[in-house]
C-alpha atoms as a PDB file:
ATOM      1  CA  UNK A   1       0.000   0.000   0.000  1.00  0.00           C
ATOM      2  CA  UNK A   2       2.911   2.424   1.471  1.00  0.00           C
ATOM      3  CA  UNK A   3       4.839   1.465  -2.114  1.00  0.00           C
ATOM      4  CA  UNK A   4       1.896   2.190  -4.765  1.00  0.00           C
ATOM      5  CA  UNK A   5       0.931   5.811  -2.517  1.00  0.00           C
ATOM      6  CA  UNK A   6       5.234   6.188  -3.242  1.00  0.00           C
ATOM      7  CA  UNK A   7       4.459   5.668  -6.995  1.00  0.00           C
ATOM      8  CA  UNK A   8       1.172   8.138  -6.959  1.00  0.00           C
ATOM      9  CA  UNK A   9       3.328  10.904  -5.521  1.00  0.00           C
ATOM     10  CA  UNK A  10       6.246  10.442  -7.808  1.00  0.00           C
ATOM     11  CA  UNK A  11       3.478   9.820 -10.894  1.00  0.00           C
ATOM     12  CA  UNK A  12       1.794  13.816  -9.924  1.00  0.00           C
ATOM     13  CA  UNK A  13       4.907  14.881  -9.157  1.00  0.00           C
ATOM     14  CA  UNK A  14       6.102  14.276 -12.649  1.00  0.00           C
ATOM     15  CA  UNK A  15       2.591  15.135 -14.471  1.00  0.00           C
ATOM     16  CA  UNK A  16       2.797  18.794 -12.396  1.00  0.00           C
ATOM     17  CA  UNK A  17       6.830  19.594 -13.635  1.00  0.00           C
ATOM     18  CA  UNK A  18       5.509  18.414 -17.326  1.00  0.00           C
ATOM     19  CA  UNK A  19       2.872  20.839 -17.486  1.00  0.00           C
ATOM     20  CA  UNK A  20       4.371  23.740 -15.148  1.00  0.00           C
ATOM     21  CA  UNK A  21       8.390  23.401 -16.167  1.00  0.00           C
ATOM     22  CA  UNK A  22       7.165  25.353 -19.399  1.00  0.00           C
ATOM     23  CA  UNK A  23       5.114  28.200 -17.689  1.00  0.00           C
ATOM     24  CA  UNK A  24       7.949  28.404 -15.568  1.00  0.00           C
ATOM     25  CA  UNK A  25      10.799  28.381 -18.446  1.00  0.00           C
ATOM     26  CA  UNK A  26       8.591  31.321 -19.838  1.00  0.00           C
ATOM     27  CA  UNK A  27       8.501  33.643 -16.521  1.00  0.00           C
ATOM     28  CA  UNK A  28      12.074  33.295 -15.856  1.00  0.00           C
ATOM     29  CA  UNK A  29      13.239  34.187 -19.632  1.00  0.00           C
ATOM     30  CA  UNK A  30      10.194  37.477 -19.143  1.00  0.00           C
ATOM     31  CA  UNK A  31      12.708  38.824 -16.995  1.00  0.00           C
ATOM     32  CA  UNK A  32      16.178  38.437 -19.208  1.00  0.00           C
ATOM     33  CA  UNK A  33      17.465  41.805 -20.647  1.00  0.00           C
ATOM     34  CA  UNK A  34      19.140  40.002 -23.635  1.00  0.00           C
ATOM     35  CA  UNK A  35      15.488  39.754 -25.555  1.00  0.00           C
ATOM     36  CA  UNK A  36      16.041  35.905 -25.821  1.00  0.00           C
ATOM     37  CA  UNK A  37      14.410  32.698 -24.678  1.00  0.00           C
ATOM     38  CA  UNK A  38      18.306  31.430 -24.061  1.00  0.00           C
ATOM     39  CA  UNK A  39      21.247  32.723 -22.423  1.00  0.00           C
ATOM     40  CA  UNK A  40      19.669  34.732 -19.700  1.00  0.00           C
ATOM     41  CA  UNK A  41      22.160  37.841 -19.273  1.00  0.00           C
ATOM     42  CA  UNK A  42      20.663  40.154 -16.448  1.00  0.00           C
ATOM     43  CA  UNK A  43      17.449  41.031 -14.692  1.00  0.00           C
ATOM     44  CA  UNK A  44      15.732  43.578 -15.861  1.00  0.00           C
ATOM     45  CA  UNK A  45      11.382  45.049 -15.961  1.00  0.00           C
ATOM     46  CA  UNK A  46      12.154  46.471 -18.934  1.00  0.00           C
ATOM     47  CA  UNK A  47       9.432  44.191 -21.062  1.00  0.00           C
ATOM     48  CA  UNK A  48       7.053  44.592 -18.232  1.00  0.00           C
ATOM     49  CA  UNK A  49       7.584  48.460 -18.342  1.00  0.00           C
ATOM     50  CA  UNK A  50       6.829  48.171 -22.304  1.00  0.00           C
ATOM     51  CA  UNK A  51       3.410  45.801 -21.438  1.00  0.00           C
ATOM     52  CA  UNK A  52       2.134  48.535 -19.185  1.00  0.00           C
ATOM     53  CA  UNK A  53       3.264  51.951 -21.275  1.00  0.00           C
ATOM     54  CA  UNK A  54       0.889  50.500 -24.478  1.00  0.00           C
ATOM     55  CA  UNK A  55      -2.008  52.042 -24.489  1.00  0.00           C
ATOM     56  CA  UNK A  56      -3.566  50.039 -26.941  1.00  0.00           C
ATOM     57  CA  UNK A  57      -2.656  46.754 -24.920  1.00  0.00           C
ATOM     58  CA  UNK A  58      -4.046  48.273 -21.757  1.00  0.00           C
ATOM     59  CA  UNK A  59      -7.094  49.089 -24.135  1.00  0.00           C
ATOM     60  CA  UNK A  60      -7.734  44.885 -24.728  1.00  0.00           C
ATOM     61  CA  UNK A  61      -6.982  44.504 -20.792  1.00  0.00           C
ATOM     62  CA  UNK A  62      -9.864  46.556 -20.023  1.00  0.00           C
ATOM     63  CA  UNK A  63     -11.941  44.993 -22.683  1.00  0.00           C
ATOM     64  CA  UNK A  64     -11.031  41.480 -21.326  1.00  0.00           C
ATOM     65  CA  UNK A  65     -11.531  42.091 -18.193  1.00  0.00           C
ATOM     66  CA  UNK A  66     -15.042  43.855 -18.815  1.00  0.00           C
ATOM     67  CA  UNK A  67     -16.077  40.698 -21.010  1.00  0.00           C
ATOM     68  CA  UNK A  68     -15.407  38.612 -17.857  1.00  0.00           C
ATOM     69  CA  UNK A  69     -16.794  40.808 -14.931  1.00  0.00           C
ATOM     70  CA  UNK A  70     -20.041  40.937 -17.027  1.00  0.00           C
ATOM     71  CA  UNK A  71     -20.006  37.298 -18.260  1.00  0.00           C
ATOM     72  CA  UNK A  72     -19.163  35.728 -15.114  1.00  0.00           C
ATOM     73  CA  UNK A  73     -21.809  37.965 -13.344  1.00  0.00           C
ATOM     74  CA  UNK A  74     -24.843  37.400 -15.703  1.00  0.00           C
ATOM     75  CA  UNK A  75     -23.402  33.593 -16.242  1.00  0.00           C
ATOM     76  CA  UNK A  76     -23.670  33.268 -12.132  1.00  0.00           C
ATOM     77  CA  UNK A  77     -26.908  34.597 -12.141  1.00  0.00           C
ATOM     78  CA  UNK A  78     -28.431  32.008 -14.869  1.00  0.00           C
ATOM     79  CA  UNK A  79     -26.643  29.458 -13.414  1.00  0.00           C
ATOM     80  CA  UNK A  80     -27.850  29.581 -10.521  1.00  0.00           C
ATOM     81  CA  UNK A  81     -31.732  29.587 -11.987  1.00  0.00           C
ATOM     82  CA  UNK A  82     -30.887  26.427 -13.752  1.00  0.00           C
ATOM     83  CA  UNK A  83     -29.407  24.370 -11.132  1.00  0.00           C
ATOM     84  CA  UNK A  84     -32.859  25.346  -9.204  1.00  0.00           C
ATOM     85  CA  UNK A  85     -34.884  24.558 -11.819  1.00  0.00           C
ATOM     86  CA  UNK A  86     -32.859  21.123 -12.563  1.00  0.00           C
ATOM     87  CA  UNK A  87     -32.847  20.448  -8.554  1.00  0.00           C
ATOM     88  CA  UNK A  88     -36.942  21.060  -8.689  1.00  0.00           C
ATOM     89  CA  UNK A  89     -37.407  18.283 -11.528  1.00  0.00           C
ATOM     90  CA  UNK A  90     -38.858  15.660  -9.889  1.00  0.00           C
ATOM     91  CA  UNK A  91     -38.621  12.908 -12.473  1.00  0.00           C
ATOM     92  CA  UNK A  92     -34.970  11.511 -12.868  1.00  0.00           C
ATOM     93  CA  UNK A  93     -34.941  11.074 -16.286  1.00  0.00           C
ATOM     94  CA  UNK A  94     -36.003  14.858 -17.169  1.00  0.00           C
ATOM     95  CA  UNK A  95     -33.723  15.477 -14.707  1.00  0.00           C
ATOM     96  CA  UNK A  96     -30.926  13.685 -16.286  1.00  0.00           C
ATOM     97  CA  UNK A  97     -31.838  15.023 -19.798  1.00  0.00           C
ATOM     98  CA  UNK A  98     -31.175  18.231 -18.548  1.00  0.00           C
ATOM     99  CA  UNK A  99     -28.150  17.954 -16.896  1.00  0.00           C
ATOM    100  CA  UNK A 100     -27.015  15.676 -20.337  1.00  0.00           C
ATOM    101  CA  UNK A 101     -27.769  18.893 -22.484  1.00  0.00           C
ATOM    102  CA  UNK A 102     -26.091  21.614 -20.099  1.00  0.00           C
ATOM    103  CA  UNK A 103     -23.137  19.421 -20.274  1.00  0.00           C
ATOM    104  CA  UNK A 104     -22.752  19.312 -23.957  1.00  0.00           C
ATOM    105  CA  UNK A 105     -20.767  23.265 -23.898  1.00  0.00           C
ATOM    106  CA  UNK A 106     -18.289  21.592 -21.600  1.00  0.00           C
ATOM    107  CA  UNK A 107     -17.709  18.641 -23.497  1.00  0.00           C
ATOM    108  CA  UNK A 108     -17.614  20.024 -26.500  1.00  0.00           C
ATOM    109  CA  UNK A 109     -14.819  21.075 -28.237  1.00  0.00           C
ATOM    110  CA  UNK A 110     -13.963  24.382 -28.458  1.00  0.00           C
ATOM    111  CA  UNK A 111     -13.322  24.634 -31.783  1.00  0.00           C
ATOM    112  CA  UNK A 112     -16.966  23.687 -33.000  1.00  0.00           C
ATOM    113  CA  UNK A 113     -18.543  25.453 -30.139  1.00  0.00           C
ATOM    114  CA  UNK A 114     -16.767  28.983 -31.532  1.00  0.00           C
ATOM    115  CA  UNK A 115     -17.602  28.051 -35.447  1.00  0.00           C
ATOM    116  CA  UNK A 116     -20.994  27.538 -34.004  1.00  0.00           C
ATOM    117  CA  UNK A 117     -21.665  30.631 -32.684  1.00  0.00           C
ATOM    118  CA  UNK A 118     -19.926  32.563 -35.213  1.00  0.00           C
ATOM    119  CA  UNK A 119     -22.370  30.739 -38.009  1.00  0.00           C
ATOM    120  CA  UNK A 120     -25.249  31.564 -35.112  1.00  0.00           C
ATOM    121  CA  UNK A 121     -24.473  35.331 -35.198  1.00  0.00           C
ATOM    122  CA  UNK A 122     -23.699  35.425 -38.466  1.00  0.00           C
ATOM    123  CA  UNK A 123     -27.434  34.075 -39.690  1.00  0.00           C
ATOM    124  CA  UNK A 124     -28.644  36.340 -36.438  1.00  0.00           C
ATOM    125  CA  UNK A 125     -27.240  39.487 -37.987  1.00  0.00           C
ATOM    126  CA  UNK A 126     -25.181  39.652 -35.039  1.00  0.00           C
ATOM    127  CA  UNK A 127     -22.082  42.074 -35.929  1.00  0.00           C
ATOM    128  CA  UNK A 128     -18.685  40.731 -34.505  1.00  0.00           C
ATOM    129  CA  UNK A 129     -17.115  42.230 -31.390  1.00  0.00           C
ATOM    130  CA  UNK A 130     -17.967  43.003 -27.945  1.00  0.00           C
ATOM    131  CA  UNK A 131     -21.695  41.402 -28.347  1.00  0.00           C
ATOM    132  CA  UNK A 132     -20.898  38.452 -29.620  1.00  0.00           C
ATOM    133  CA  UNK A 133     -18.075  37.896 -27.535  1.00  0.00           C
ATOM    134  CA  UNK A 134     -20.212  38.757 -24.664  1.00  0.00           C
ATOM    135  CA  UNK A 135     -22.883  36.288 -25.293  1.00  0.00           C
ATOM    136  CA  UNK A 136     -20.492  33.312 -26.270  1.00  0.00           C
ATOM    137  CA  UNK A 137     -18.707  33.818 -23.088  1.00  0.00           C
ATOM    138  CA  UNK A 138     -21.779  33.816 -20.612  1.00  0.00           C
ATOM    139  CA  UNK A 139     -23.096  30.942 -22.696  1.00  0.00           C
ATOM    140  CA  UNK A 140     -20.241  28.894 -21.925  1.00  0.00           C
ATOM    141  CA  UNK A 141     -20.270  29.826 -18.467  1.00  0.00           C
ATOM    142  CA  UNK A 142     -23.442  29.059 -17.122  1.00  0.00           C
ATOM    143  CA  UNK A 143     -23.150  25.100 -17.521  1.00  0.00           C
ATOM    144  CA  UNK A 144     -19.652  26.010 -14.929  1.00  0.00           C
ATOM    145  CA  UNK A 145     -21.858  27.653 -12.654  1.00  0.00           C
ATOM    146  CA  UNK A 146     -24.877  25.127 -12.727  1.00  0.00           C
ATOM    147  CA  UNK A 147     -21.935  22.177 -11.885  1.00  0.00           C
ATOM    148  CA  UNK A 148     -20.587  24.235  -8.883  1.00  0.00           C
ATOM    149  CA  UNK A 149     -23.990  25.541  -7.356  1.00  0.00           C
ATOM    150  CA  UNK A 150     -25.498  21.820  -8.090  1.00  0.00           C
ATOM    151  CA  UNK A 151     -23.788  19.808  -5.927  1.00  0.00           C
ATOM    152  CA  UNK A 152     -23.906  22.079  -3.381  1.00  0.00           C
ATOM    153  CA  UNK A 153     -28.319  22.080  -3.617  1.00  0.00           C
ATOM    154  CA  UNK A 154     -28.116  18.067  -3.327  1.00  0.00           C
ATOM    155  CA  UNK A 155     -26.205  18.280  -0.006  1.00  0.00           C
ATOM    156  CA  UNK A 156     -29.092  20.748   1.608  1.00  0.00           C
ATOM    157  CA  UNK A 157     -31.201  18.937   3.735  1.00  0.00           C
ATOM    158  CA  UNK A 158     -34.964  19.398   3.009  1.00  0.00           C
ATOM    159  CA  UNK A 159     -35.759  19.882   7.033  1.00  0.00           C
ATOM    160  CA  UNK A 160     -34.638  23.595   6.011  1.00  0.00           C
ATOM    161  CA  UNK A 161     -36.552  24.603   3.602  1.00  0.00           C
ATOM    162  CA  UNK A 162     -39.850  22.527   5.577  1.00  0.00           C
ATOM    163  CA  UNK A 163     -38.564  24.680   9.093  1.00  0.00           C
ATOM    164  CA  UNK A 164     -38.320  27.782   7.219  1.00  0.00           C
ATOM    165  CA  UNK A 165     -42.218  27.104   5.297  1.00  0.00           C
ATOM    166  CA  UNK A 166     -43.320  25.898   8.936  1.00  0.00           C
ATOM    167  CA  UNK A 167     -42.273  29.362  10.566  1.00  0.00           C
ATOM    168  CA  UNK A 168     -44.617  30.765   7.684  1.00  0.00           C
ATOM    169  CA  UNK A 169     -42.357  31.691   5.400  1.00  0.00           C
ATOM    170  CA  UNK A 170     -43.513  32.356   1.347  1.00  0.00           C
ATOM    171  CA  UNK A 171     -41.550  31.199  -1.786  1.00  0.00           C
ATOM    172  CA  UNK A 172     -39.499  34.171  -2.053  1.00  0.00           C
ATOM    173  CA  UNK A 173     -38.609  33.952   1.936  1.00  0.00           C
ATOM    174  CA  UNK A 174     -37.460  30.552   1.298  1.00  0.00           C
ATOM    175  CA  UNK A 175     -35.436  31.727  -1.190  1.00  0.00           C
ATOM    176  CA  UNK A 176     -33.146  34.690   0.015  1.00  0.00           C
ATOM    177  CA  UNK A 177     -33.301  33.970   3.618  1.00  0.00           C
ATOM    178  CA  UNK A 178     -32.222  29.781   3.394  1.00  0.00           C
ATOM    179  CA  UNK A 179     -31.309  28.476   0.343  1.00  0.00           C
ATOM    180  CA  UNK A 180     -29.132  31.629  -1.257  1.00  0.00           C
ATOM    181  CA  UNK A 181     -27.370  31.483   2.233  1.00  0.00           C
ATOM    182  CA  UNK A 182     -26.702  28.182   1.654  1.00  0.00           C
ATOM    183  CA  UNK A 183     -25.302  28.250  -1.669  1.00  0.00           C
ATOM    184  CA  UNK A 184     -23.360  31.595  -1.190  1.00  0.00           C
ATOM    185  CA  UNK A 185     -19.857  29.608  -1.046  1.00  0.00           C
ATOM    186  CA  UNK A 186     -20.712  27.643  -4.037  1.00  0.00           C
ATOM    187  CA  UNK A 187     -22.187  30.457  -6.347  1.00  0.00           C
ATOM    188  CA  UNK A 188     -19.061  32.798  -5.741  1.00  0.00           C
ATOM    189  CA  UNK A 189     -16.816  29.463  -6.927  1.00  0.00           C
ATOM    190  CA  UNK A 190     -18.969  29.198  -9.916  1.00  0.00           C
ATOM    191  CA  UNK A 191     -18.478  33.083 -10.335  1.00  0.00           C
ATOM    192  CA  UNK A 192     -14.396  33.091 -10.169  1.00  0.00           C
ATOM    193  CA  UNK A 193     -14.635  29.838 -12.150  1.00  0.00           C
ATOM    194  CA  UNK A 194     -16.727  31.559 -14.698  1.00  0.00           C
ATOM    195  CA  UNK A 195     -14.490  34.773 -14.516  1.00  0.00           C
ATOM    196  CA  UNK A 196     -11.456  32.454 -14.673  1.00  0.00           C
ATOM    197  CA  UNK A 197     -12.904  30.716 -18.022  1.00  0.00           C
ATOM    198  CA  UNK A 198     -13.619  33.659 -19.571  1.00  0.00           C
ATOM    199  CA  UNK A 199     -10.293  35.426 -19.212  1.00  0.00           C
ATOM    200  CA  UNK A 200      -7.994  32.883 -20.540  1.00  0.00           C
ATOM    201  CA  UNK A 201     -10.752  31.335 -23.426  1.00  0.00           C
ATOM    202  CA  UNK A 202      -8.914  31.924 -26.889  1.00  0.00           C
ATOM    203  CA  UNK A 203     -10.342  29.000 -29.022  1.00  0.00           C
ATOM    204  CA  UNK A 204     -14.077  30.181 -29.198  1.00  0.00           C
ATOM    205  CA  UNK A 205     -13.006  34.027 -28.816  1.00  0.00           C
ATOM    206  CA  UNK A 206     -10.782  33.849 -31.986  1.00  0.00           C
ATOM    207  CA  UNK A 207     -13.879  32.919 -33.880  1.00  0.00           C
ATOM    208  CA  UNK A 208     -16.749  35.151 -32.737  1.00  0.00           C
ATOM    209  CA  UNK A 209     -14.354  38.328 -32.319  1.00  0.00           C
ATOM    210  CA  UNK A 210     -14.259  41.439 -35.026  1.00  0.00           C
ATOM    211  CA  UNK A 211     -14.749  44.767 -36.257  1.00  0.00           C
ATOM    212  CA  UNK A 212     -11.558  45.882 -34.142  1.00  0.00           C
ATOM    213  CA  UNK A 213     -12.229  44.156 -31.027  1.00  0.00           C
ATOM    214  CA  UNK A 214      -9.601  41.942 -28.974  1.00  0.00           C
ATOM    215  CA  UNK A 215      -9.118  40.147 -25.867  1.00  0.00           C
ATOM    216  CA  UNK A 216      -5.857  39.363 -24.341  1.00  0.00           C
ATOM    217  CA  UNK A 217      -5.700  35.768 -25.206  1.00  0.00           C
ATOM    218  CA  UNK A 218      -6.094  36.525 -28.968  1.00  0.00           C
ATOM    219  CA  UNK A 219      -3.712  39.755 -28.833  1.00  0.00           C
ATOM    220  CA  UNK A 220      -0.950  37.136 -27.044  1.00  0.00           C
ATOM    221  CA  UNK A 221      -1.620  34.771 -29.882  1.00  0.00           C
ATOM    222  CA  UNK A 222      -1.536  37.605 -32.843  1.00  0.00           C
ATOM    223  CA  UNK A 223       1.489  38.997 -31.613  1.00  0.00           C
ATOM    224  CA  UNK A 224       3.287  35.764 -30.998  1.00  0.00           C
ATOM    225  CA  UNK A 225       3.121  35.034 -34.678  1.00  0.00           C
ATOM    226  CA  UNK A 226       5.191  38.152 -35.515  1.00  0.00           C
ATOM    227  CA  UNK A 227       7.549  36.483 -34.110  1.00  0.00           C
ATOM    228  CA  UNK A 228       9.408  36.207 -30.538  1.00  0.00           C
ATOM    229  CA  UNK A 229       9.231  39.128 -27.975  1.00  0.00           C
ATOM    230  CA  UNK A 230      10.227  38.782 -24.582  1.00  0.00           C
ATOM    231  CA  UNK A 231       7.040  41.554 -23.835  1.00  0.00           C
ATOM    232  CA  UNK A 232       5.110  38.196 -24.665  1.00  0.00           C
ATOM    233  CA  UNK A 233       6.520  36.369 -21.622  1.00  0.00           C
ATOM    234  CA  UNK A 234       5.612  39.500 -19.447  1.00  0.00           C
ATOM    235  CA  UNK A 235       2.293  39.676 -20.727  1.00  0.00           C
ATOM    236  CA  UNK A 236       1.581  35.668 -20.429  1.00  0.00           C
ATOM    237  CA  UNK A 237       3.366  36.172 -16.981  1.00  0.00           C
ATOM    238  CA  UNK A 238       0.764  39.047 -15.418  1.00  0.00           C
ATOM    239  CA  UNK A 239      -1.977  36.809 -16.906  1.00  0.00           C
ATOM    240  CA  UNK A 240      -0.923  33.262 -15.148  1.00  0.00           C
ATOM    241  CA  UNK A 241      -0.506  35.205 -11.630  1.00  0.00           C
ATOM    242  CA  UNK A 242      -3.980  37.022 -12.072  1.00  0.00           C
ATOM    243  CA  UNK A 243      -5.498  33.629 -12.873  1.00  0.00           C
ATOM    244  CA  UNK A 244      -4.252  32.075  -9.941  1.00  0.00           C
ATOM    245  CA  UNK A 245      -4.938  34.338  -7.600  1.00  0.00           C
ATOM    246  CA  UNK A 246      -9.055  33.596  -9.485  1.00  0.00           C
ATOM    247  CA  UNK A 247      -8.077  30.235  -8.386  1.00  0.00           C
ATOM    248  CA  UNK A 248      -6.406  30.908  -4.669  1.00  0.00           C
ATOM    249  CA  UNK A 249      -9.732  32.760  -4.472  1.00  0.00           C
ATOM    250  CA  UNK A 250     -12.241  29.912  -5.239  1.00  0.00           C
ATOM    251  CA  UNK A 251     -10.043  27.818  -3.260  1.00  0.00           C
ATOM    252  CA  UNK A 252     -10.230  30.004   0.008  1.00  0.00           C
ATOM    253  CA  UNK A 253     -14.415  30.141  -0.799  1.00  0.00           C
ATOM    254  CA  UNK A 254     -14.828  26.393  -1.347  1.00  0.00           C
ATOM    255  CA  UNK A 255     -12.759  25.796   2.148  1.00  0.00           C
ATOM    256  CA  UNK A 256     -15.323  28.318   3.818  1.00  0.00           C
ATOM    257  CA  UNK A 257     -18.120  26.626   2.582  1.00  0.00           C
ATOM    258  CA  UNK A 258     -16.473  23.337   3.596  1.00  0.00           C
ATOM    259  CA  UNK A 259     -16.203  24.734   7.046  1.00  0.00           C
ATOM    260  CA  UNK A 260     -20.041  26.840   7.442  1.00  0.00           C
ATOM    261  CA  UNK A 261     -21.732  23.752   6.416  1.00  0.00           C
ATOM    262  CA  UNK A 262     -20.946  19.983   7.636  1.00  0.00           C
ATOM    263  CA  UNK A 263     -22.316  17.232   5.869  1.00  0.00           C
ATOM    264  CA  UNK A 264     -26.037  16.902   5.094  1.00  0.00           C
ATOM    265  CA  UNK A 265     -26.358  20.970   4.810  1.00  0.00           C
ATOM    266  CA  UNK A 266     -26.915  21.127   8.403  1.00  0.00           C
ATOM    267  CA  UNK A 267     -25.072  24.394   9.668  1.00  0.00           C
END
């Protein structure tokens, strides 16, 4: 037992310096004043200091970051409907239907799910750009949310909601005063996972973006077929530490929800 939990560690171990050895090679080289990816010659901000004097850069920030406050926020808020109205189904095979079809985005790969919407938007009349990034990115999102708020609805034990109707409380009561409490923890993971989607999401943005409009994920990709820049490394750098503090954050949530609520949803 002791030897195969030996040969699990050293199996992760290897599988984590495969895929972060890379990410790491690039941070190190976004700090090398010789404007190579080899022989590093001295420290230096310098490419970070030319990421953050471009105005037009800082311009697709803003617009990525906008596209994922406002995806991730109306995403959450769908979501959240849907896992109600799939937790509410009371025949299983509905229920499984459902949960079948909001699974299909996830599955999916993201190639045809960005030709799809851009031949959607297209017959729609749809112009290319913010709106049609917009919508592709909250329609993405919402199957996320509806798998993090989910779970979280099976483990609430029904005495609640029966207490709460017993005390006379309506629909509504029921509603913002036991089970949103409840799922608080979950729907602000499904909110940073959302936001967290959305900003590094290149494969369906490259299709449905246009008419002058870019996100940082399609500039980094544009501008790394020019050829190699060290202000590419900076720029992938900034993103990978904002996206894991997204991820330190829905971390730190899903513990506090761990901790509010034991098992059975009983506080």
């Amino acid at each position: 037992m002791k030897r195969t939990h030996r040969w699990g560690r050293l199996y992760l171990l290897v599988v984590f310096a495969i895929m972060y050895t890379p990410i790491g090679y690039l941070m190190y080289y976004s700090f090398n004043s010789g404007g190579t990816m080899h022989d590093f010659q001295s420290f230096t901000l310098e490419w970070y200091r030319e990421v953050l004097s471009d105005d037009r850069l800082l311009i697709i920030v803003l617009n990525t970051i906008v596209v994922a406050l406002l995806s991730a926020a109306v995403a959450t808020i769908l979501g959240v409907i849907g896992a109600l109205a799939i937790y509410y189904v009371k025949r299983q095979r509905t229920k499984h239907t459902l949960l079948a079809l909001n699974n299909v985005l996830i599955v999916s790969p993201d190639v045809i799910i960005g030709a799809s919407f851009l031949l959607l938007f297209t017959l729609a009349g749809i112009k290319l750009g913010f709106t049609s990034v917009l919508l592709s990115h909250i329609a993405f999102s919402v199957p996320i949310v509806v798998l993090m708020v989910l779970p979280k609805l099976e483990e609430m034990s029904p005495t609640l909601i029966d207490a709460a109707r017993d005390l006379g409380a309506g629909p509504w009561q029921v509603l913002s005063g036991v089970v949103l409490p409840f799922l608080t923890p979950s729907i602000w993971a499904g909110f940073f996972m959302a936001l967290t989607y959305s900003l590094d999401d290149f494969a369906v943005t490259f299709f449905v973006t246009g008419n002058g409009f870019s996100t940082l994920s399609v500039e980094i990709y544009s501008r790394a077929r020019q050829g190699i820049s060290l202000s590419i490394n900076a720029l992938s750098t900034l993103l990978f530490l904002f996206t894991m503090l997204l991820v330190v954050g829905y971390y730190v949530l899903s513990q506090k929800g761990g901790r509010m609520y034991g098992i059975g949803g009983r506080k």
